[in-house]
Protein backbone atom coordinates (compact mmCIF):
# COMPACT_ATOMS: atom_id res chain seq x y z
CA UNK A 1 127.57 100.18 170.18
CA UNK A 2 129.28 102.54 172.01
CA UNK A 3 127.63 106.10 173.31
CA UNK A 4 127.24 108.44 171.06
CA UNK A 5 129.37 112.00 171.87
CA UNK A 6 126.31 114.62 173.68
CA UNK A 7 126.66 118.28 174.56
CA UNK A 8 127.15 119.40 177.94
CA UNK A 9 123.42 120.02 179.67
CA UNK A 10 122.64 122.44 182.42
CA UNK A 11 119.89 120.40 184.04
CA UNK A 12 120.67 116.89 184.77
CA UNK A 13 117.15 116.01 185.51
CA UNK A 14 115.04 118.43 182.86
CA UNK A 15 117.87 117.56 179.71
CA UNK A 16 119.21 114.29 179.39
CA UNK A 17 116.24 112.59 178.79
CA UNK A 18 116.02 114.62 175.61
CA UNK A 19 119.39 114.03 174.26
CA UNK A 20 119.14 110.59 175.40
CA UNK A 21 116.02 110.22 173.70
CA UNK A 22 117.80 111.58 170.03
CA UNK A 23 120.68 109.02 171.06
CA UNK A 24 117.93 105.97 170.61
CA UNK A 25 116.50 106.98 167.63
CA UNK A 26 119.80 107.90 166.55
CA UNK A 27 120.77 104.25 166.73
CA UNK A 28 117.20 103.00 165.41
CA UNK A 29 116.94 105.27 162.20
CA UNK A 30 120.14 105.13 160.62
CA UNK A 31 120.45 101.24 160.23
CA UNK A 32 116.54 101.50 158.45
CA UNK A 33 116.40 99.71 154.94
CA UNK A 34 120.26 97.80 156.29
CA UNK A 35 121.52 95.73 158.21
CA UNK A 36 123.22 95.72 161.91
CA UNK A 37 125.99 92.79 160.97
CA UNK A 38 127.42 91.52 164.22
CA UNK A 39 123.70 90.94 165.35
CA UNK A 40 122.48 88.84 162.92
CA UNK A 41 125.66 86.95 162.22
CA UNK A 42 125.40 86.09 165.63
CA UNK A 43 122.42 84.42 165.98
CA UNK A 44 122.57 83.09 162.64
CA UNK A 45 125.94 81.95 162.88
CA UNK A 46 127.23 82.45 166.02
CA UNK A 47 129.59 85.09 164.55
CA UNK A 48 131.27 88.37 166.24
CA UNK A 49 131.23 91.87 165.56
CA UNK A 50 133.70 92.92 162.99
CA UNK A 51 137.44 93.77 163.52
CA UNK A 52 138.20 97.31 164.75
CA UNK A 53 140.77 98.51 162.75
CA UNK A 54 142.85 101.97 163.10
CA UNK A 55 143.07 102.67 159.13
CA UNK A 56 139.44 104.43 158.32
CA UNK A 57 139.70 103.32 154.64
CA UNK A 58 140.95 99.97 155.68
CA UNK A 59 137.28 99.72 157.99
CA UNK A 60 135.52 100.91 155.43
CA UNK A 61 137.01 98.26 152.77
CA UNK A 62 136.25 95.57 155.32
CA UNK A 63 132.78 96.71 155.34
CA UNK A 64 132.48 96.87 151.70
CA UNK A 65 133.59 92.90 152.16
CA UNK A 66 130.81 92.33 154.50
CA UNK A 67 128.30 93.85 152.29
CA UNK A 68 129.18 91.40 149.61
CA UNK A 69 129.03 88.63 152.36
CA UNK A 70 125.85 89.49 153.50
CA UNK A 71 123.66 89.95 150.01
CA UNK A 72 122.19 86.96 148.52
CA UNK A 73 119.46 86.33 146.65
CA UNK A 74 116.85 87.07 148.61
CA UNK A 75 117.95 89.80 149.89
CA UNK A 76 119.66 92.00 147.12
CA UNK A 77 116.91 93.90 146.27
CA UNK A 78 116.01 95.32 149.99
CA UNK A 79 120.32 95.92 150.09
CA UNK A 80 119.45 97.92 146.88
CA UNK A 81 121.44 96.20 144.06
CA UNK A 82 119.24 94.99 140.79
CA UNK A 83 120.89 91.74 141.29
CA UNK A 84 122.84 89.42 143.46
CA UNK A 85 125.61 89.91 140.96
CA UNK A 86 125.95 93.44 140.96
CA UNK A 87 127.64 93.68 144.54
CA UNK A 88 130.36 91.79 142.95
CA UNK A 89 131.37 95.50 141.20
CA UNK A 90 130.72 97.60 143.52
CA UNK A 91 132.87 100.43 145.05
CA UNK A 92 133.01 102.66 147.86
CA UNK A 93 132.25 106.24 147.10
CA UNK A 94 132.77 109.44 148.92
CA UNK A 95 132.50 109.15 152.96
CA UNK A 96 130.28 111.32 154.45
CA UNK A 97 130.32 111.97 158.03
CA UNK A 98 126.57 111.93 160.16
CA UNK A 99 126.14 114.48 163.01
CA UNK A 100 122.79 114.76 164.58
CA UNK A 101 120.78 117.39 166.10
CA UNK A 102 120.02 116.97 169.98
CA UNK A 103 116.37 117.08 170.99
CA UNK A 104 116.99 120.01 173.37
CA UNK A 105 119.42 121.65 171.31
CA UNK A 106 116.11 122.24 168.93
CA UNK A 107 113.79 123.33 171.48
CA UNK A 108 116.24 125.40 172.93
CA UNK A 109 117.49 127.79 170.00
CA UNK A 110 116.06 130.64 169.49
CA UNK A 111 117.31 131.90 165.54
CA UNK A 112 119.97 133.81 167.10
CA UNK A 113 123.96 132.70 167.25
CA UNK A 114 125.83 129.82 165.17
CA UNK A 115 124.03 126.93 163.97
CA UNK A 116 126.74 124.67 163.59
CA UNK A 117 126.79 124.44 167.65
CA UNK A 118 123.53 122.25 167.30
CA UNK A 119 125.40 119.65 165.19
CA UNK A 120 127.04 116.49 167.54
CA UNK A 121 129.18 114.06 166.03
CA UNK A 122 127.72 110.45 165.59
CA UNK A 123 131.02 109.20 165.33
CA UNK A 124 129.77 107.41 161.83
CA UNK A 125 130.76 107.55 158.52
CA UNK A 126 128.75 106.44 155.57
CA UNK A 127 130.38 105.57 152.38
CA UNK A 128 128.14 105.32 149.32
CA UNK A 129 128.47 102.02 147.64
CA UNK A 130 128.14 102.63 144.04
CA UNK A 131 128.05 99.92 140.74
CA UNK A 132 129.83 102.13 138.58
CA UNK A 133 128.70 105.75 138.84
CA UNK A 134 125.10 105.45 140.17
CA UNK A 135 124.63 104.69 144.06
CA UNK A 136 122.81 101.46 144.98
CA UNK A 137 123.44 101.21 148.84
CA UNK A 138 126.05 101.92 151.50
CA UNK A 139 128.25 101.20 154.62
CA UNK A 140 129.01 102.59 157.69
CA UNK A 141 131.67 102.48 160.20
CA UNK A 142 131.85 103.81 163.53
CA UNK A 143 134.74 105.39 165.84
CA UNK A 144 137.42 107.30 165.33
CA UNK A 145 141.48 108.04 165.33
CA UNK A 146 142.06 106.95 168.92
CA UNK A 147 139.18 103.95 169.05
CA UNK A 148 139.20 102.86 166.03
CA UNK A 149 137.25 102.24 163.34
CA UNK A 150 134.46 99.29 162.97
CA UNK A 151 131.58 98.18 160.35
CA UNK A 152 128.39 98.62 161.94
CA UNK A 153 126.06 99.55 158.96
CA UNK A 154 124.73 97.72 155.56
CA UNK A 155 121.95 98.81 153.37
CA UNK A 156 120.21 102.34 153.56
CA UNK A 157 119.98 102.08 149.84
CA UNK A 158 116.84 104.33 149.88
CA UNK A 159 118.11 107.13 152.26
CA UNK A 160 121.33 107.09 150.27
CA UNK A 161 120.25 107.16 147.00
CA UNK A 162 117.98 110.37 148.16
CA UNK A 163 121.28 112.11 149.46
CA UNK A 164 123.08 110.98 146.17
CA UNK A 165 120.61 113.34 144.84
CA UNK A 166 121.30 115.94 146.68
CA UNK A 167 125.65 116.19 147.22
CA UNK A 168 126.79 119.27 145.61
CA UNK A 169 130.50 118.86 147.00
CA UNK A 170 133.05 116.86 148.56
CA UNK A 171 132.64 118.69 151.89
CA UNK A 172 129.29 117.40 152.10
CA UNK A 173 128.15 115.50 155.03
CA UNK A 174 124.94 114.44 156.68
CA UNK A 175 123.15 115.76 159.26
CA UNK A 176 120.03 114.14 161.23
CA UNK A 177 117.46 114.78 162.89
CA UNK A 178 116.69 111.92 164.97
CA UNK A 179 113.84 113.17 167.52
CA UNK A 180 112.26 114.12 163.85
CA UNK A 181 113.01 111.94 161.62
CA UNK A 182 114.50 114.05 159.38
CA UNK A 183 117.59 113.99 157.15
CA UNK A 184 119.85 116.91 155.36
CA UNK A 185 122.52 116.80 153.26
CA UNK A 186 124.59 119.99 154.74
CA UNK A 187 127.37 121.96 153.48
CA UNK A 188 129.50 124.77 154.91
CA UNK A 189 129.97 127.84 152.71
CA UNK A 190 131.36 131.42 152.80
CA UNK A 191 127.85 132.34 153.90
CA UNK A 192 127.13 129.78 156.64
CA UNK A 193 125.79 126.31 157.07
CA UNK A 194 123.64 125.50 154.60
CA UNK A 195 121.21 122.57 154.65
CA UNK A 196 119.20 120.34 151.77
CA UNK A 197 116.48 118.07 153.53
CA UNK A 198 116.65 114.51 151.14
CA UNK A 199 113.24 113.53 152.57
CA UNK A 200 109.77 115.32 152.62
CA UNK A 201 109.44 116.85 155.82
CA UNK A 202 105.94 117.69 156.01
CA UNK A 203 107.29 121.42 156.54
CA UNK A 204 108.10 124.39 154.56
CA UNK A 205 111.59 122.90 153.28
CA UNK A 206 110.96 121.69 149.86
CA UNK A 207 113.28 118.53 148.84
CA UNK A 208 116.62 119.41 146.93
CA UNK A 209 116.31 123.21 148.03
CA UNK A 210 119.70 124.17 150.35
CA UNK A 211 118.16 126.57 153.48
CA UNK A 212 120.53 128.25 156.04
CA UNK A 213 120.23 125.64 158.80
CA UNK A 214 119.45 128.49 161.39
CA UNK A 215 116.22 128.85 159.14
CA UNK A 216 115.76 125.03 159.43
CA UNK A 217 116.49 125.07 162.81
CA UNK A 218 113.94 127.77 163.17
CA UNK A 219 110.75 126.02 161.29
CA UNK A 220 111.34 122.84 163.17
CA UNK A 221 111.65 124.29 166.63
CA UNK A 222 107.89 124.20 167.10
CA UNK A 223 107.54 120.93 166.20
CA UNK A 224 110.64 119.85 168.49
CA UNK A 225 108.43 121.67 171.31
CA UNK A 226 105.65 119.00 170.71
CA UNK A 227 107.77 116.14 170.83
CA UNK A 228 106.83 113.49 173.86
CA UNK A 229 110.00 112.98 175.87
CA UNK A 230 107.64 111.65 178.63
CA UNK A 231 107.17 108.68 176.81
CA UNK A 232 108.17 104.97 177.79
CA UNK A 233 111.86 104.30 176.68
């Protein structure tokens, strides 16, 4: 997988350990509850990664097709469908683009000056895979108009089932918080970034409820101040 995109950083040797520290559980969190194809095919199979493609709807089509591959009848119920025949029907729903949140972009910002400068491109897309109008699970691809797109995501039927819950327009997107463990629906508006948290965060920002992401931003930075980036990695 290739690196995710990071923010320039002052200090080589006090800041990159941070962001690099997001970047891993970046990677780890968003495949929870799917499935990272190319690996398992792999050693199942003995299998490659997926095509990169250039069309984005084209990647996201052949990921739909891998989806379908992958469930079975063991497995259906973990990919979130109610059967193994229900994948047969299902469609791709609206793509929603995941940026993430830097560790020391968190700890660093103070309330004051534009949210939307915390917020890094993964470079991933999620599409919603629905059986008729209700959302059982998704896909993701990864890359963009010069690299390409590729499948690299399966599954996440509980995170996006929670986000279903929460889209209030097509400009939606997603927004994590890796270091945290925390995900938002967000949305830009004529009054600023906006964001809903889809999960219980354990802090004052109920479920459902959109808060100006500089207030978000603000309630978490305590907690981003605690976080261990001393650990083992």
């Amino acid at each position: 997988m290739a690196n995710l995109p990071v923010q320039p950083v002052k200090s080589r040797s006090r800041s990159r350990r941070p962001i690099l520290l997001g970047i891993l559980l970046l990677v780890g969190i968003i495949v929870i509850g799917g499935i990272w194809y190319f690996f398992i095919r792999e050693e199942e199979e003995g299998v490659g990664k997926p095509d990169t493609v250039a069309d984005q709807q084209e990647a996201a089509n052949n990921a739909l097709a891998i989806l379908q591959d992958l469930v079975n009848d063991d497995n259906y119920a973990t990919l979130g469908f109610r059967s193994r025949d229900e994948v047969n029907s299902a469609t791709l729903g609206t793509p929603l683009t995941l940026y993430f949140v830097p560790l020391d972009g968190l700890q660093a910002f103070d309330g004051e000056g534009d949210a939307n400068q915390l917020l890094v491109d993964s470079k991933v897309v999620y599409y919603p895979v629905l059986v008729e109008t209700d959302v059982r699970s998704s896909v993701g691809i990864q890359g963009g108009a010069e690299e390409g797109w590729t499948p690299v995501s399966f599954g996440t039927a509980t995170l996006m089932q929670a986000v279903a819950q929460n889209l209030l327009t097509e400009a939606n997107f997603l927004v994590q918080i890796p270091s945290l463990g925390l995900y938002f629906v967000g949305e830009r508006t004529a009054d600023g970034l906006f964001l809903t948290s889809v999960v219980e965060t354990g802090y004052d920002l109920p479920v459902g409820q959109p808060v100006a992401a500089a207030d978000v931003f603000r309630i978490l930075h305590d907690a981003a101040l605690n976080v261990n980036t001393e650990a083992p990695m």
